[in-house]
N, C-alpha and C. Protein backbone atom coordinates (compact mmCIF):
# COMPACT_ATOMS: atom_id res chain seq x y z
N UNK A 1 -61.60 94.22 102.93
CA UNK A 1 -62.72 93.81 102.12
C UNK A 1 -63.52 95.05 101.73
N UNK A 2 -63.93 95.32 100.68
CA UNK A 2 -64.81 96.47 100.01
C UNK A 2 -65.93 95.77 100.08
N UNK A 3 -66.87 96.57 100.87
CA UNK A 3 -68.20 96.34 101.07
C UNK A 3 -69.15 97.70 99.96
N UNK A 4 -69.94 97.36 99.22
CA UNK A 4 -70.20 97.50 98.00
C UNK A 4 -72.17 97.43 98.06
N UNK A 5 -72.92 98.35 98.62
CA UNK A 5 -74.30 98.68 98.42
C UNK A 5 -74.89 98.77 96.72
N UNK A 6 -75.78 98.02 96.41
CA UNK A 6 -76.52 97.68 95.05
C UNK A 6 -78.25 97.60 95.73
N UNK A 7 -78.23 99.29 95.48
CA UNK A 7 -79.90 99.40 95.87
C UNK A 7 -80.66 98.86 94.26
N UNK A 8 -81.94 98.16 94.81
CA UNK A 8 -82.54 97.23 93.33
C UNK A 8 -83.81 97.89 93.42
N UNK A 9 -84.65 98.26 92.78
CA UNK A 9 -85.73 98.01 92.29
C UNK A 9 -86.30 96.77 91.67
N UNK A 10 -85.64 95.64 91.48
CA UNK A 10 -85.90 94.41 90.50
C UNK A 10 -85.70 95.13 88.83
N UNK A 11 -85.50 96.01 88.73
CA UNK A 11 -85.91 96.34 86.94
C UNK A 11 -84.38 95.93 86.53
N UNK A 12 -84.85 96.10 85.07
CA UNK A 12 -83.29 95.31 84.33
C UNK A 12 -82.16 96.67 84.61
N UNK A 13 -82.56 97.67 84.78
CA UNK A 13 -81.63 98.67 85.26
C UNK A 13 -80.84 98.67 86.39
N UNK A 14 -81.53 97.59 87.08
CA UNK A 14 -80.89 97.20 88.50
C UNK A 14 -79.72 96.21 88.38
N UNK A 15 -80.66 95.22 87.69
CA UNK A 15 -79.59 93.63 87.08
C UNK A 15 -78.58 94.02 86.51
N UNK A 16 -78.56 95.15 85.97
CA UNK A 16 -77.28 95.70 84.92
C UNK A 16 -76.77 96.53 85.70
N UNK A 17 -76.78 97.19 86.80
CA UNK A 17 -75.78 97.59 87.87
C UNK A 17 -75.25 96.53 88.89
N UNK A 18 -75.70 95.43 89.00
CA UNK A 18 -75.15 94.08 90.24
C UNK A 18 -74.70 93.31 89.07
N UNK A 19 -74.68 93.23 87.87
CA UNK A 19 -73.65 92.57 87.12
C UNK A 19 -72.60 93.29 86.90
N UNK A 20 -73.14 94.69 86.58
CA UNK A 20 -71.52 95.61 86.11
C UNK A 20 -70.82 95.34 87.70
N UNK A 21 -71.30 95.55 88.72
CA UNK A 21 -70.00 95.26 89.90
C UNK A 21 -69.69 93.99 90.13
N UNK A 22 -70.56 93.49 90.13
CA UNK A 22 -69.75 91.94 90.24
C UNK A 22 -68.81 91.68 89.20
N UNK A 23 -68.93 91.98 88.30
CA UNK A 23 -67.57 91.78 87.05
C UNK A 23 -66.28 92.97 87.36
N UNK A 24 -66.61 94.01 87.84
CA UNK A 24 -65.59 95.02 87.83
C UNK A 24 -64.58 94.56 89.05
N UNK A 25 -65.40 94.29 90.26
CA UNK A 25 -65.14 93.77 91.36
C UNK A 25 -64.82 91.64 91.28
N UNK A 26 -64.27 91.55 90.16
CA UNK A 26 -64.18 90.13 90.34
C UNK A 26 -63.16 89.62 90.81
N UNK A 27 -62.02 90.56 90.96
CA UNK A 27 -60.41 89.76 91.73
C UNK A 27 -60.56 90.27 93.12
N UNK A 28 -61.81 91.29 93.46
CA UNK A 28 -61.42 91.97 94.44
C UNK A 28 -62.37 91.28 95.46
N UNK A 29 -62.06 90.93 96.94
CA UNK A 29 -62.89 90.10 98.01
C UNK A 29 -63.36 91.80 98.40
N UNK A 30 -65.09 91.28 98.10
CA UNK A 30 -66.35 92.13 98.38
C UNK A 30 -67.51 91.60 98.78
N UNK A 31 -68.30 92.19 99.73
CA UNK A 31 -69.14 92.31 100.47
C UNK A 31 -70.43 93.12 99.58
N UNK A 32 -71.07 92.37 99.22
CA UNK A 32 -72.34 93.22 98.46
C UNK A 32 -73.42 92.97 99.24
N UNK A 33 -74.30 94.29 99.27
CA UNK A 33 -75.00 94.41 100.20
C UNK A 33 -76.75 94.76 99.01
N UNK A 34 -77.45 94.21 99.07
CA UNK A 34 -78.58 94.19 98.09
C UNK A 34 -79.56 94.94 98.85
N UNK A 35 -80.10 96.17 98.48
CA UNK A 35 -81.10 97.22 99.46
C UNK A 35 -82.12 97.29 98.24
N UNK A 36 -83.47 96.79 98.88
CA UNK A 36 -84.54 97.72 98.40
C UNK A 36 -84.98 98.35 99.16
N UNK A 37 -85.38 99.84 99.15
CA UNK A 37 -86.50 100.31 99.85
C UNK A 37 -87.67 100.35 99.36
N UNK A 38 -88.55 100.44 100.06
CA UNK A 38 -90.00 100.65 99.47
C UNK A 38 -90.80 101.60 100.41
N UNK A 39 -91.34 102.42 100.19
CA UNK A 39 -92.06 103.47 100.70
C UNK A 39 -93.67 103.44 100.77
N UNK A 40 -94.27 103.35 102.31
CA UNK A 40 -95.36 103.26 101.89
C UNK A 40 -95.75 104.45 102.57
N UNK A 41 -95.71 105.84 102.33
CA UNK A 41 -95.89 107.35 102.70
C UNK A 41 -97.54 107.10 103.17
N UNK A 42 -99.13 106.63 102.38
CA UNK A 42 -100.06 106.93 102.49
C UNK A 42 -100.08 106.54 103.97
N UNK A 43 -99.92 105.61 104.20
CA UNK A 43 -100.47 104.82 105.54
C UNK A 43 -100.00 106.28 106.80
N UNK A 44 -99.32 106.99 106.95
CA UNK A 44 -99.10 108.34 107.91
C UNK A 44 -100.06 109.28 107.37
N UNK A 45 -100.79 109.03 106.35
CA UNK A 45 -101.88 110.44 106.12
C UNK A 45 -103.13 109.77 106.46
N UNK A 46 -103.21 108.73 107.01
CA UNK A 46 -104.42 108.32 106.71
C UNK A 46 -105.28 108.42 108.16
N UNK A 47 -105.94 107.95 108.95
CA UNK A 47 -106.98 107.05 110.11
C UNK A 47 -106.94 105.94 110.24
N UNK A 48 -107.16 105.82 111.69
CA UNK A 48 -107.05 104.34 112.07
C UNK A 48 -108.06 103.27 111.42
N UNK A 49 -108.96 103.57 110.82
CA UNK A 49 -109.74 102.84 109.52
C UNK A 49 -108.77 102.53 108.19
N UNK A 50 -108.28 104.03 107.72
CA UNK A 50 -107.74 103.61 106.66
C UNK A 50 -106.19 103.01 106.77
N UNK A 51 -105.61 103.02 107.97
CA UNK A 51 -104.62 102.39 108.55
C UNK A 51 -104.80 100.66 108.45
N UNK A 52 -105.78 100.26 109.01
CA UNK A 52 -106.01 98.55 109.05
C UNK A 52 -106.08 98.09 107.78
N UNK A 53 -106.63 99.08 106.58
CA UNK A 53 -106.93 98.48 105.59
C UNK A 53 -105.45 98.46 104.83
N UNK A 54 -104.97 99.79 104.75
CA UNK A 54 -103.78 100.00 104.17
C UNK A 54 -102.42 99.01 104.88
N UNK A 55 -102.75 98.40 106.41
CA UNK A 55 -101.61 97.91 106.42
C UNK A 55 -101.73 96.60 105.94
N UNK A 56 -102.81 96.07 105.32
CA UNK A 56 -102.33 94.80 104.38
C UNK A 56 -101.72 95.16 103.47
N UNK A 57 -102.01 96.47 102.73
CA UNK A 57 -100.83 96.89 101.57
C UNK A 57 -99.66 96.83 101.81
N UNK A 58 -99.13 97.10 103.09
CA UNK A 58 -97.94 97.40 103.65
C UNK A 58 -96.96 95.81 103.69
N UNK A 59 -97.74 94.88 104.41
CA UNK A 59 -97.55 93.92 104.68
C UNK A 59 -97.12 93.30 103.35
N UNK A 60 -98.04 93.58 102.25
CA UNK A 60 -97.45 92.62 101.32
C UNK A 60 -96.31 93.56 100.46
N UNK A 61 -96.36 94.80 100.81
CA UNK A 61 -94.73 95.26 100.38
C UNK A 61 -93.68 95.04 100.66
N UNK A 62 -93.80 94.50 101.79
CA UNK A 62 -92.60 93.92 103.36
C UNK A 62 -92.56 92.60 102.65
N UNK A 63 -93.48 91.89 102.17
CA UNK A 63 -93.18 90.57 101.55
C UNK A 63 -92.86 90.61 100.01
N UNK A 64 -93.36 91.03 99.36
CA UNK A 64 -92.73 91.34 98.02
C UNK A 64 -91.43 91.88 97.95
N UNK A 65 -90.96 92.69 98.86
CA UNK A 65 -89.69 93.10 99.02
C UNK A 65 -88.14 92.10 99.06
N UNK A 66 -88.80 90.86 100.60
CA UNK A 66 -88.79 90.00 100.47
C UNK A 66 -88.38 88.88 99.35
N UNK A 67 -89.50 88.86 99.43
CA UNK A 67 -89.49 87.62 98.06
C UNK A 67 -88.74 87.80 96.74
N UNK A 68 -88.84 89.29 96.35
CA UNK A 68 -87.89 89.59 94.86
C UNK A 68 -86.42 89.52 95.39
N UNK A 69 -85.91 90.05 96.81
CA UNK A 69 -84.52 89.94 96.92
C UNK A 69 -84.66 88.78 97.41
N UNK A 70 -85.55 87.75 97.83
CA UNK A 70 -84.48 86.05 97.88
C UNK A 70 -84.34 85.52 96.48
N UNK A 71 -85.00 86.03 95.27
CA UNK A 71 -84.88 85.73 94.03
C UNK A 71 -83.63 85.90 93.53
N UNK A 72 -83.12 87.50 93.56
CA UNK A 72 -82.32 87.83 93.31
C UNK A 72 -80.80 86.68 94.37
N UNK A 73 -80.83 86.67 95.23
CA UNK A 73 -79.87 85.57 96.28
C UNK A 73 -79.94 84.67 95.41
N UNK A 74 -81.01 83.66 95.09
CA UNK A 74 -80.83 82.56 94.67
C UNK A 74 -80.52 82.81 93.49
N UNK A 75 -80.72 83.34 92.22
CA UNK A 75 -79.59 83.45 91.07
C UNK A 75 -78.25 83.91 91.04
N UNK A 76 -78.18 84.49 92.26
CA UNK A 76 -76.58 84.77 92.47
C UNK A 76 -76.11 83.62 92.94
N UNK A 77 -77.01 82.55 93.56
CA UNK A 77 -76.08 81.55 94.59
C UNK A 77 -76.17 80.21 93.31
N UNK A 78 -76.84 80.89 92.45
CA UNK A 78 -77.12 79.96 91.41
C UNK A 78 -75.85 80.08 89.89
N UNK A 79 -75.74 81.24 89.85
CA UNK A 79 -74.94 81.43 88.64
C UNK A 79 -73.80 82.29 88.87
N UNK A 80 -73.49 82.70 90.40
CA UNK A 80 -72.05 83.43 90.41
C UNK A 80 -71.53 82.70 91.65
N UNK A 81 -70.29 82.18 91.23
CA UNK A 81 -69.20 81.42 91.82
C UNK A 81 -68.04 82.13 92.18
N UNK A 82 -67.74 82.97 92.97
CA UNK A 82 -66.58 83.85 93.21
C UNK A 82 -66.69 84.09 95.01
N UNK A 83 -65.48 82.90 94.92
CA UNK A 83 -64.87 82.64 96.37
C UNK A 83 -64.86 84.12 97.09
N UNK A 84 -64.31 85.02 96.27
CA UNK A 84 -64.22 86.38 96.98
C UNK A 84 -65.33 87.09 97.00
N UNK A 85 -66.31 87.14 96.62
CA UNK A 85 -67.98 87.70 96.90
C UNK A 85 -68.53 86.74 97.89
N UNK A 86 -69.43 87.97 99.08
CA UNK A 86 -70.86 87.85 99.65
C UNK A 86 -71.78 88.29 99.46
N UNK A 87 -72.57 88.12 99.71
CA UNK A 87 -74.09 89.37 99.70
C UNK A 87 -75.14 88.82 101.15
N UNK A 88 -75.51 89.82 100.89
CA UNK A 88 -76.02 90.15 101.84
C UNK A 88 -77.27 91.13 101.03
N UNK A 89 -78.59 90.78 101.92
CA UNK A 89 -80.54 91.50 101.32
C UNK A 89 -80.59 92.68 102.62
N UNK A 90 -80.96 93.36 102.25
CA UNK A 90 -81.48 94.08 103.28
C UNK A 90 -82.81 95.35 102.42
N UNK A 91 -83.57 95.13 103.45
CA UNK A 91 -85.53 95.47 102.58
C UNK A 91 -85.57 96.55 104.37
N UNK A 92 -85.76 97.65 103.50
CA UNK A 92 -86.23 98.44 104.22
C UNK A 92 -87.48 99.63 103.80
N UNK A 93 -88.19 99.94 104.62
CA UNK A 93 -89.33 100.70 104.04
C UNK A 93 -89.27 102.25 104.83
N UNK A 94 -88.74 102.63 103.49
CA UNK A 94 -88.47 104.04 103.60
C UNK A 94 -88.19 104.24 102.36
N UNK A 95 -87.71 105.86 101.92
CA UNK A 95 -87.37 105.93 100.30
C UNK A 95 -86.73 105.16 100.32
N UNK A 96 -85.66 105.70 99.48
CA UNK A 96 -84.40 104.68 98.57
C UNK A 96 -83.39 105.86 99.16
N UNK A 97 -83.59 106.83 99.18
CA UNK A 97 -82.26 108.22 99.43
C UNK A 97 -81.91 107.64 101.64
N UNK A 98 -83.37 107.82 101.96
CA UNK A 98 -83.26 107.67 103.18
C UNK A 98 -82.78 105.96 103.60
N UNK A 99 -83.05 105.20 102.75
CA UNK A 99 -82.71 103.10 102.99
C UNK A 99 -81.22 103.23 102.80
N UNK A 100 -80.95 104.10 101.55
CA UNK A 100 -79.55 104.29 101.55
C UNK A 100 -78.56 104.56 102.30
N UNK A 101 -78.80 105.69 102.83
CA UNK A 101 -78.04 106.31 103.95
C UNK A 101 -78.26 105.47 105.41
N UNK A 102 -79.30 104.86 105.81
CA UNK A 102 -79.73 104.55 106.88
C UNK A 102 -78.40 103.33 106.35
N UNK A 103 -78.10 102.54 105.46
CA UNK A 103 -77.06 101.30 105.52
C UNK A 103 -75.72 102.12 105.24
N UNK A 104 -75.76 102.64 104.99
CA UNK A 104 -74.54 103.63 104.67
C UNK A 104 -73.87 103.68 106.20
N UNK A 105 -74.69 104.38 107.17
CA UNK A 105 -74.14 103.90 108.34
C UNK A 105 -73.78 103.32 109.31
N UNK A 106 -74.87 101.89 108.70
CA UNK A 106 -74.82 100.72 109.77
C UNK A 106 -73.61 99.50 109.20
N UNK A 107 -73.46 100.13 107.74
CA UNK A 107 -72.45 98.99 107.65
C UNK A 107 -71.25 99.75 106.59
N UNK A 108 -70.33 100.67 106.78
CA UNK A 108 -69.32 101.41 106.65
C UNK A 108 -69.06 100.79 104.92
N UNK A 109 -70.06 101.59 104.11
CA UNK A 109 -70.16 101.36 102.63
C UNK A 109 -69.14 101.99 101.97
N UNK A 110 -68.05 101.14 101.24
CA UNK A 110 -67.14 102.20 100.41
C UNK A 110 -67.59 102.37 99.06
N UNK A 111 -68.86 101.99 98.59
CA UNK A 111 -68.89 102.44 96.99
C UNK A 111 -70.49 101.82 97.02
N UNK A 112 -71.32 102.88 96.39
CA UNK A 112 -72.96 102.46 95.55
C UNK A 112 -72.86 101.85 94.45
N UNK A 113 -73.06 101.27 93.71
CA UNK A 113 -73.42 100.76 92.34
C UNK A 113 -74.68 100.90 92.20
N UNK A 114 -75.44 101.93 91.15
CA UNK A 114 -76.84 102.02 90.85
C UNK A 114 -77.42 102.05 89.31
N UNK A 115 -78.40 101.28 89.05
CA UNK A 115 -78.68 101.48 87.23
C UNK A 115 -79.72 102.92 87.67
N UNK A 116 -79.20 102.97 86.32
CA UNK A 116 -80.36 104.74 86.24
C UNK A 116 -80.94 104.33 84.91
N UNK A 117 -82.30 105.02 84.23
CA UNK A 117 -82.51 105.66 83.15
C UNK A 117 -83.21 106.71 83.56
N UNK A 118 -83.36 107.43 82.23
CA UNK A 118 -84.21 108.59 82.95
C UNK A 118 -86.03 107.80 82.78
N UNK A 119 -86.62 108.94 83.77
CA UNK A 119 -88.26 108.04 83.19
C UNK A 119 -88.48 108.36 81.86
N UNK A 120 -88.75 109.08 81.32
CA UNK A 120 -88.93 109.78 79.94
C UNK A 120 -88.45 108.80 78.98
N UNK A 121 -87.25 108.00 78.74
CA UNK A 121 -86.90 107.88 78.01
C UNK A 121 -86.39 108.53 77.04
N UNK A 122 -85.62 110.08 77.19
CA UNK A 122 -85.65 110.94 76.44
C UNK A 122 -84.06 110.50 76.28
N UNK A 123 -83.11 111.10 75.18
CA UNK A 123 -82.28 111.18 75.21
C UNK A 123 -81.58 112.14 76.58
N UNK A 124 -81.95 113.35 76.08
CA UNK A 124 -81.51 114.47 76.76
C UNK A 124 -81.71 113.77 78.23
N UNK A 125 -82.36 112.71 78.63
CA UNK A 125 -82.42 112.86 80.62
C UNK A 125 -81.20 111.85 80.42
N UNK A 126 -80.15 112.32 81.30
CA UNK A 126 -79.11 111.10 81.82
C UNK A 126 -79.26 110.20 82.57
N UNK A 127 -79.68 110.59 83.71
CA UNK A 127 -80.37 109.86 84.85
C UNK A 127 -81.74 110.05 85.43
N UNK A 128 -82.17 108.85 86.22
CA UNK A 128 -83.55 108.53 86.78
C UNK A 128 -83.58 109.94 88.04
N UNK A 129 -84.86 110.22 88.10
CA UNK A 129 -85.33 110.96 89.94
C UNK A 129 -84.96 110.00 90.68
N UNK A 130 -85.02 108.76 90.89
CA UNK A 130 -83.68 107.79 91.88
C UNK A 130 -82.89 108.38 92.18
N UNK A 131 -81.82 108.12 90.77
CA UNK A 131 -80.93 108.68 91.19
C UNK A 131 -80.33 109.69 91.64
N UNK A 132 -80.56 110.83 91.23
CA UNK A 132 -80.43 111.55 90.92
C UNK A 132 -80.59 112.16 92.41
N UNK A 133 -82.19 112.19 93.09
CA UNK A 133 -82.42 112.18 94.11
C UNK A 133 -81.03 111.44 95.53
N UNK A 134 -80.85 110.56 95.09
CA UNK A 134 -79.69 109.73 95.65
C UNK A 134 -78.61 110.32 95.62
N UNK A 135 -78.25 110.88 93.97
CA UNK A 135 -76.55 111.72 94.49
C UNK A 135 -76.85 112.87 95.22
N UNK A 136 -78.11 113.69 95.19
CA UNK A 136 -77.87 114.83 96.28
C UNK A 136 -78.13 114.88 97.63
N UNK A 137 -78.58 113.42 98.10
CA UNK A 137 -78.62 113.66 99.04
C UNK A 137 -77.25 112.68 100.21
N UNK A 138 -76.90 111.86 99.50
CA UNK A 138 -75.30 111.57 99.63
C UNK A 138 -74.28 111.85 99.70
N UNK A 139 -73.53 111.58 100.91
CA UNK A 139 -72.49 112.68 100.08
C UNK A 139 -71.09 111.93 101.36
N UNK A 140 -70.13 111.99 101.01
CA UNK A 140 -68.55 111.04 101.38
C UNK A 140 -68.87 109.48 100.99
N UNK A 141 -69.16 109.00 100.41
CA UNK A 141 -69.51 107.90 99.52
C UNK A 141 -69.49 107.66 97.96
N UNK A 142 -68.55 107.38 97.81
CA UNK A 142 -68.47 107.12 96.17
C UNK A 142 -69.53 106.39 95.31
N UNK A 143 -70.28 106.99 94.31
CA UNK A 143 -71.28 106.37 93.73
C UNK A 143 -71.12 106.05 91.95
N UNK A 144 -71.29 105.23 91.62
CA UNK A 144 -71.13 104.63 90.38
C UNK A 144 -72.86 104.36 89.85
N UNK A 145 -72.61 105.03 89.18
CA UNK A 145 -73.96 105.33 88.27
C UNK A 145 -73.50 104.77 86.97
N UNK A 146 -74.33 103.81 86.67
CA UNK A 146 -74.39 102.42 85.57
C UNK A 146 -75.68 102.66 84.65
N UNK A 147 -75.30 103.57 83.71
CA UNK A 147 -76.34 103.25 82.57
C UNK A 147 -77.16 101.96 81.70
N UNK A 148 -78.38 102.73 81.36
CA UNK A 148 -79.02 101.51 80.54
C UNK A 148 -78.45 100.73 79.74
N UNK A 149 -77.50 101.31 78.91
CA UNK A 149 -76.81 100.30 77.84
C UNK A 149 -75.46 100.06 78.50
């Protein structure tokens, strides 16, 4: 079975990397694994004042995290029918380079699927600081970088 990591942000850049594998991967029995990370860096610079306040921020990142990947589950359990696909959410709070790797080793990933744009919107950028960030710090893992269009 090819087990198959699709880190999301929720943006349509995301939706258009977990559709391009689910279609590429459609004869093949796979294991998709749905990662957001989310980073909440301030809460370590702060005081135990600005700690209590900031960890309701935290809290509702842990739930928003949450809540957008059971969204994402339920339109998959809603509109993709393929005996040979699973998935599997996993919400972790850390970057996206470090959420990555941290599943990379807990569950023996043979391939990323990721949407990129650049931020700019420029022609000239190919890919997002995501990504980008992501291929260098990766590395014996095959990554499929899925453009905007």
């Amino acid at each position: 079975m090819k087990k198959i990591l699709l880190p999301t942000d929720f943006s349509d850049n995301a939706w258009n990397a977990i559709f391009t594998a689910v279609k590429l991967y459609t004869n093949v029995e796979c294991r998709f694994y749905l990662l957001h990370g989310y980073e909440p860096n301030a809460l370590n610079m702060l005081g135990r004042k600005g700690q209590r306040r900031l960890g309701i921020i935290y809290d509702s990142l842990s739930e928003y995290s949450r809540q957008e990947l059971d969204k994402v589950m339920a339109y998959l359990k809603e509109n993709h029918h393929n005996q040979k696909h699973s998935f599997e959410t996993v919400s972790i709070s850390d970057t996206l380079e470090e959420a990555v790797q941290q599943v990379l080793a807990e569950k023996d990933i043979d391939l990323i699927c990721m949407g990129t744009k650049g931020a700019t919107g420029a022609k000239q950028i190919f890919m997002g600081s995501n990504t980008v960030k992501t291929l260098k710090k990766i590395s014996g893992c095959l990554i499929r970088v899925v453009p905007e269009d």
